[in-house]
C-alpha atoms as a PDB file:
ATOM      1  CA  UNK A   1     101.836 153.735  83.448  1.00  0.00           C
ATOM      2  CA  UNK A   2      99.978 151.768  85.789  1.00  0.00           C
ATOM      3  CA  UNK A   3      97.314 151.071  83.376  1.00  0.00           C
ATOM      4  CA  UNK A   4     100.013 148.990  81.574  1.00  0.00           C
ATOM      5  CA  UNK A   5     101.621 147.465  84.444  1.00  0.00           C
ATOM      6  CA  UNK A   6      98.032 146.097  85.489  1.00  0.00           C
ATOM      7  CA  UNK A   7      97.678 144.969  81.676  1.00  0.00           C
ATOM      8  CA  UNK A   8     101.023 143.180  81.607  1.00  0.00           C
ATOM      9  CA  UNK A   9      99.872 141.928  84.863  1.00  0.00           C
ATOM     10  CA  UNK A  10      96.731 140.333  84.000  1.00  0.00           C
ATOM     11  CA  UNK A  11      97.690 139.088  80.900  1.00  0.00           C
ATOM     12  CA  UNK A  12     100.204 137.045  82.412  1.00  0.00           C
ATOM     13  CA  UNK A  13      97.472 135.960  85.492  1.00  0.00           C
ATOM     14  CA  UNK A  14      95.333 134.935  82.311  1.00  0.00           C
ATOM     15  CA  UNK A  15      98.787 132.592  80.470  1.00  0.00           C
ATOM     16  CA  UNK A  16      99.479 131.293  83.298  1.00  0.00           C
ATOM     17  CA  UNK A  17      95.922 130.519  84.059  1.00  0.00           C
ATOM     18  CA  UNK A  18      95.326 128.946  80.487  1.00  0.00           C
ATOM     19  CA  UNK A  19      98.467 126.868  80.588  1.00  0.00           C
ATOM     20  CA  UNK A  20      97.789 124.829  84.192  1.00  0.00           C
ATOM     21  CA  UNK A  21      93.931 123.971  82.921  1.00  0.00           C
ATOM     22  CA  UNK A  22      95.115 122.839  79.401  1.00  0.00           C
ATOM     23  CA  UNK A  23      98.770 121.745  79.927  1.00  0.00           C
ATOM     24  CA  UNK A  24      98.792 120.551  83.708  1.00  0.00           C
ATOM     25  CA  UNK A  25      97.551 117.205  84.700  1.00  0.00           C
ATOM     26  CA  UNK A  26      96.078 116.313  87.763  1.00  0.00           C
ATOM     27  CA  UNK A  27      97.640 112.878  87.534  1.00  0.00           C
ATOM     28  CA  UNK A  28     101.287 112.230  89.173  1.00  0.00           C
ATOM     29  CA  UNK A  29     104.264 111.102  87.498  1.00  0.00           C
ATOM     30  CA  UNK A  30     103.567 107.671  89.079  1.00  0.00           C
ATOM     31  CA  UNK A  31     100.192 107.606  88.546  1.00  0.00           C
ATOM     32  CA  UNK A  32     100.915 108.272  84.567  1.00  0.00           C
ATOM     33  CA  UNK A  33     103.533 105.588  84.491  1.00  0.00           C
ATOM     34  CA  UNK A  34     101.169 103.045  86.476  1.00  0.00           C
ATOM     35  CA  UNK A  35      98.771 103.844  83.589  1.00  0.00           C
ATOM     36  CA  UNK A  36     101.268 103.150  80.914  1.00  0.00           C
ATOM     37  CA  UNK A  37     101.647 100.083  82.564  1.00  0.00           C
ATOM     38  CA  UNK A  38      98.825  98.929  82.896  1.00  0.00           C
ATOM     39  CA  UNK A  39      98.641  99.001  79.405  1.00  0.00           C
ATOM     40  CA  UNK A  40     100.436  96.377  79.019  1.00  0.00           C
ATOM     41  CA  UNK A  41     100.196  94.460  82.261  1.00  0.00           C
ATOM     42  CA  UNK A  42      97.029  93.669  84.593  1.00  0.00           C
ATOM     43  CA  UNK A  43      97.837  95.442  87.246  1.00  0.00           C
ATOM     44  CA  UNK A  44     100.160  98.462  89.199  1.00  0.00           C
ATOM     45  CA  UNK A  45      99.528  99.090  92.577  1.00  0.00           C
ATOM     46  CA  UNK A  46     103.083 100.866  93.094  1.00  0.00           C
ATOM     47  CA  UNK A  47     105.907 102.489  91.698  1.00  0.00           C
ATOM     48  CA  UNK A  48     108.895 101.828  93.936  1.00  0.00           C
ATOM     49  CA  UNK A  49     111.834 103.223  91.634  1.00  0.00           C
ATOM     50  CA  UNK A  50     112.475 105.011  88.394  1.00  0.00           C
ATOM     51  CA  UNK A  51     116.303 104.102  87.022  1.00  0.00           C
ATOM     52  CA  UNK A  52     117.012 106.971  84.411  1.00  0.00           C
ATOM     53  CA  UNK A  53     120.224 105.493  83.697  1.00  0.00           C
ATOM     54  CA  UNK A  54     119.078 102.090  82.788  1.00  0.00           C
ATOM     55  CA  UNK A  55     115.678 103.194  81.740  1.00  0.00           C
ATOM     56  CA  UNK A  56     113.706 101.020  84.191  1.00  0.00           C
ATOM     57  CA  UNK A  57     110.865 101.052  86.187  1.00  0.00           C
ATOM     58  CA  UNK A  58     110.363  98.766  89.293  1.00  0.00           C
ATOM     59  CA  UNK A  59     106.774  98.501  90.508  1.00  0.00           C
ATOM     60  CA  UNK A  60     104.297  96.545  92.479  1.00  0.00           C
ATOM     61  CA  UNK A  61     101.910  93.908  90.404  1.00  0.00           C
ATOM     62  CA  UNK A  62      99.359  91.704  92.699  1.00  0.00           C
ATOM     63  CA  UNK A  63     101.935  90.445  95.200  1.00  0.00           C
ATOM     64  CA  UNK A  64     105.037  90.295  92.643  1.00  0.00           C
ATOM     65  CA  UNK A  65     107.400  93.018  92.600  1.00  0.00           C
ATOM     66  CA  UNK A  66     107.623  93.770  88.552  1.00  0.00           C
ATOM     67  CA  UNK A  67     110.570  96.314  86.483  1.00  0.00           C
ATOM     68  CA  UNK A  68     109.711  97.558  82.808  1.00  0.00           C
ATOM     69  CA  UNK A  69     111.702  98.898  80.345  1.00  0.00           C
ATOM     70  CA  UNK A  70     111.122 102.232  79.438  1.00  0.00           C
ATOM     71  CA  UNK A  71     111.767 104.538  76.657  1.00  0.00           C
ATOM     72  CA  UNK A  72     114.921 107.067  76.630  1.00  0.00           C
ATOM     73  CA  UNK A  73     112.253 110.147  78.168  1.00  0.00           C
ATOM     74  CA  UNK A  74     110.581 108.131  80.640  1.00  0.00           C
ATOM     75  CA  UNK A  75     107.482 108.344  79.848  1.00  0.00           C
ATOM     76  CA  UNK A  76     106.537 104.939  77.856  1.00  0.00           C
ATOM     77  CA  UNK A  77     106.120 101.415  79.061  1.00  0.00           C
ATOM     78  CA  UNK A  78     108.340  99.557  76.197  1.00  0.00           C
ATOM     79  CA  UNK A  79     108.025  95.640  77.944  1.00  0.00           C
ATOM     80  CA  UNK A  80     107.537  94.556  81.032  1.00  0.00           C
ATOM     81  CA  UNK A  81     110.746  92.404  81.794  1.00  0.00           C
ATOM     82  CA  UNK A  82     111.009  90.294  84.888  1.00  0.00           C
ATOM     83  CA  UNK A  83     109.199  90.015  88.453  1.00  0.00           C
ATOM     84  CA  UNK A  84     110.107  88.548  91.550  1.00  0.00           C
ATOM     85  CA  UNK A  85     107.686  86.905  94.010  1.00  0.00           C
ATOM     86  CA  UNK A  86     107.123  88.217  97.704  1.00  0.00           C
ATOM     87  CA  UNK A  87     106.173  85.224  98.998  1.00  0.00           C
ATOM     88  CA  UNK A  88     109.910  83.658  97.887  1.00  0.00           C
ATOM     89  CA  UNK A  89     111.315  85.550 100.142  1.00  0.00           C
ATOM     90  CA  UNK A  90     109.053  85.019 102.871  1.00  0.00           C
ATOM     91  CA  UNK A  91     109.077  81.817 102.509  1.00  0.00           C
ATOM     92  CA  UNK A  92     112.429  81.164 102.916  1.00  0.00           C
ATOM     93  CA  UNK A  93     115.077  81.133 105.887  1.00  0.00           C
ATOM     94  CA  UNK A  94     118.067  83.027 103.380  1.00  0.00           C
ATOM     95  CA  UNK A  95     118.788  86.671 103.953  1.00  0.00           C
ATOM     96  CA  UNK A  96     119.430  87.377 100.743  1.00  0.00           C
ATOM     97  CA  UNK A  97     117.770  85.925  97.406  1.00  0.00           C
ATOM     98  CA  UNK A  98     118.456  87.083  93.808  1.00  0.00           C
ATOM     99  CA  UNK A  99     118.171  86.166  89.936  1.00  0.00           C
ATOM    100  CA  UNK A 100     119.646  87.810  87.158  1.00  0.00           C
ATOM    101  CA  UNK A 101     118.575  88.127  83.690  1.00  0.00           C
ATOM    102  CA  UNK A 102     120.746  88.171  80.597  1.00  0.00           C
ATOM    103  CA  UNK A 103     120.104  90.495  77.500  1.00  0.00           C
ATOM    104  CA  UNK A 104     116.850  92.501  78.748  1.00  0.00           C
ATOM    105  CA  UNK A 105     117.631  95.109  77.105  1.00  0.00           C
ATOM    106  CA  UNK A 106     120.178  96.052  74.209  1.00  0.00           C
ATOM    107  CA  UNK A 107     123.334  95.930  75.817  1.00  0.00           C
ATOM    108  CA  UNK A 108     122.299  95.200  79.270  1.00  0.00           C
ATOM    109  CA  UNK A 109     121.890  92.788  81.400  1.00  0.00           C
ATOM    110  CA  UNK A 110     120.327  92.855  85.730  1.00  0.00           C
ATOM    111  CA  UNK A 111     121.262  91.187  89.305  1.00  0.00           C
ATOM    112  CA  UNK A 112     118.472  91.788  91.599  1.00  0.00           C
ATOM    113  CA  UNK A 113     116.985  90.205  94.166  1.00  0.00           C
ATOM    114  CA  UNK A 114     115.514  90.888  98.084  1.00  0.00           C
ATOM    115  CA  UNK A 115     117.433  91.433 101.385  1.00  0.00           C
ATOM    116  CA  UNK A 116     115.979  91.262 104.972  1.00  0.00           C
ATOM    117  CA  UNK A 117     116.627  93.885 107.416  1.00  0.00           C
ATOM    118  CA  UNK A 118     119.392  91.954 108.648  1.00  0.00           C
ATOM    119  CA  UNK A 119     121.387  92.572 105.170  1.00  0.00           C
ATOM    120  CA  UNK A 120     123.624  95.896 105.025  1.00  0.00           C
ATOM    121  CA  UNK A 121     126.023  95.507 102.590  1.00  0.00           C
ATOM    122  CA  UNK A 122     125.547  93.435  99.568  1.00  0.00           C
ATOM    123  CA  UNK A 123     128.647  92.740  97.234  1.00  0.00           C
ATOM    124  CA  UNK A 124     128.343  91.132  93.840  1.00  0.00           C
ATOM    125  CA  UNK A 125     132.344  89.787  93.898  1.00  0.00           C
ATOM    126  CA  UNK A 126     131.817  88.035  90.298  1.00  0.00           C
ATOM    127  CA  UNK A 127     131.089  91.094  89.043  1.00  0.00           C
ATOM    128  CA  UNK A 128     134.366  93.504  90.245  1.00  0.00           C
ATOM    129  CA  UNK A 129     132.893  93.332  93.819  1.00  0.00           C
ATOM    130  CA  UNK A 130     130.290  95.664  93.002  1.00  0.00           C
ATOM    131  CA  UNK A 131     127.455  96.857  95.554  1.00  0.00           C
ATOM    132  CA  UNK A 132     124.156  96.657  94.162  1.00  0.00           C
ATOM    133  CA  UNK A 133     121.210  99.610  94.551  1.00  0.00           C
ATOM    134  CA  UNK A 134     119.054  99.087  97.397  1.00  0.00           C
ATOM    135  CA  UNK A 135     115.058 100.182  97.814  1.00  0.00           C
ATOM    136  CA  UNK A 136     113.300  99.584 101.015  1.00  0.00           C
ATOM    137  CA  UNK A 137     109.567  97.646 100.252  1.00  0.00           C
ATOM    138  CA  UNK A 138     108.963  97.742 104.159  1.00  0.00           C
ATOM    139  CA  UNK A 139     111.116  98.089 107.304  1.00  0.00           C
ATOM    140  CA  UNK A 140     111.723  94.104 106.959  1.00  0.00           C
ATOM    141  CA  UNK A 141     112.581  94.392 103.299  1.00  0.00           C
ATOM    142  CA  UNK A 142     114.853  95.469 100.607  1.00  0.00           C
ATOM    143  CA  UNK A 143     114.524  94.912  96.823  1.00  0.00           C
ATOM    144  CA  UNK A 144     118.128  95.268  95.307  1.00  0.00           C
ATOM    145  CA  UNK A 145     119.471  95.409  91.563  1.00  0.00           C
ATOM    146  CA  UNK A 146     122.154  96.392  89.522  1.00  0.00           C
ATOM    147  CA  UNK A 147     122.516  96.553  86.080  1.00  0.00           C
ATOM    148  CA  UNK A 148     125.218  95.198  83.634  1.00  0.00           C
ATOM    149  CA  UNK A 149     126.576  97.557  80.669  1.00  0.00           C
ATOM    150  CA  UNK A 150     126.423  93.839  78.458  1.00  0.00           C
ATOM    151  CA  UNK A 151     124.300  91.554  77.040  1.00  0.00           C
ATOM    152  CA  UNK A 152     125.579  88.595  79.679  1.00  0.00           C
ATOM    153  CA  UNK A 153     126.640  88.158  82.993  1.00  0.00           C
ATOM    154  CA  UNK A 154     129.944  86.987  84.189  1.00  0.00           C
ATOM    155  CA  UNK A 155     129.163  83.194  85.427  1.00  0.00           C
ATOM    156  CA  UNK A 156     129.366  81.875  88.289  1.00  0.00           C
ATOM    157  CA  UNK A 157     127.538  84.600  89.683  1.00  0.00           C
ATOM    158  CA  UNK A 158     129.253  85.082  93.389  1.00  0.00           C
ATOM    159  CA  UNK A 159     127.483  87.214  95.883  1.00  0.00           C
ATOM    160  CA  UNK A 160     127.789  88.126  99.490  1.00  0.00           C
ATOM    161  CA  UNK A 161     126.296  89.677 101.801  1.00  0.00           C
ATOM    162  CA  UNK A 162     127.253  91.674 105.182  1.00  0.00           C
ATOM    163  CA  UNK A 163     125.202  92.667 108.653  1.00  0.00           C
ATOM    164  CA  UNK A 164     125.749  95.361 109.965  1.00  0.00           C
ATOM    165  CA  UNK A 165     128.984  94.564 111.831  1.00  0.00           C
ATOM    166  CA  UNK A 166     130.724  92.926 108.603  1.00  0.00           C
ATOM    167  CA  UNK A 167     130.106  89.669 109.665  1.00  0.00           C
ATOM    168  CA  UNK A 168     129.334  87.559 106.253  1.00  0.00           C
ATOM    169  CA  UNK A 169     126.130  86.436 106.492  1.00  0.00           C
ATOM    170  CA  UNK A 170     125.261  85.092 103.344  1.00  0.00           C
ATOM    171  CA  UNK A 171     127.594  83.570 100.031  1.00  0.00           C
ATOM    172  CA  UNK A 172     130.726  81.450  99.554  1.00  0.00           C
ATOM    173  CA  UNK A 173     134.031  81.738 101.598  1.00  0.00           C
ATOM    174  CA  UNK A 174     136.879  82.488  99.593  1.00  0.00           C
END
């Protein structure tokens, strides 16, 4: 009886041992999706967000902030889509700078843009005063985005933005 308990044992010590040298990779996720990426693009110094619901990837490229489209498992680089400069937003007095892009990927479109600390709460009102996702770059900065379930954004693109006591600090009065 024990004989075949220490059997049963070691032959599982042995599968499991088999399956982390061959299967396991010493690589993280990030570190395999920087390599997929740099693939196609020069250069990925950072992954800052994976969307699974939009399929995107938003990482750091020299000193632009870059997303990618991915496939549905994550795990493939299918384009690399947009970037937006750091130095834009450090070279200018706004709180709150954005883009959007139209049609990136089938059936979607993307708001995004950076926030300083000093931004909140960002609304987008010309899109049914929706609040964007936020990632913090640095304790000065935020990188914000949301996506669009269609090909084209509703224009004019209105968007305001809130400190921290509700005060409107950046967009359009009503």
């Amino acid at each position: 009886m024990k004989v075949k308990f220490f059997i049963t044992i070691f032959t599982l010590g042995i599968m499991c041992t088999v399956y982390f040298v061959f299967f396991s990779s010493s690589n993280s996720y990030s570190e395999r999706l920087c390599n997929q990426i740099e693939k196609v693009d020069s250069e990925c110094s950072d992954i800052y967000l994976v969307d699974s619901n939009s399929n995107i990837v938003f990482y750091k490229n020299e000193s632009k902030l870059m997303f990618a489209q991915t496939n549905d498992d994550l795990t493939e680089i299918k384009t690399i889509s947009g970037s937006l400069s750091l130095k834009w937003m450090f070279d200018s007095d706004e709180p709150l700078l954005w883009s959007t892009i139209g049609g990136f990927q089938d059936g979607y479109s993307m708001i995004w843009g950076f926030a300083s600390d000093v931004v909140k709460s960002i609304v987008i009102t010309s899109e049914n005063s929706i609040q964007p996702n936020k990632i913090k770059i640095n304790d000065e900065l935020w990188l914000w985005y949301q996506t669009i379930n269609r090909d084209q954004i509703n224009m004019p693109v209105t968007i305001n933005a809130f400190d921290g006591e509700g005060n409107k600090i950046y967009g359009k009065n009503p």
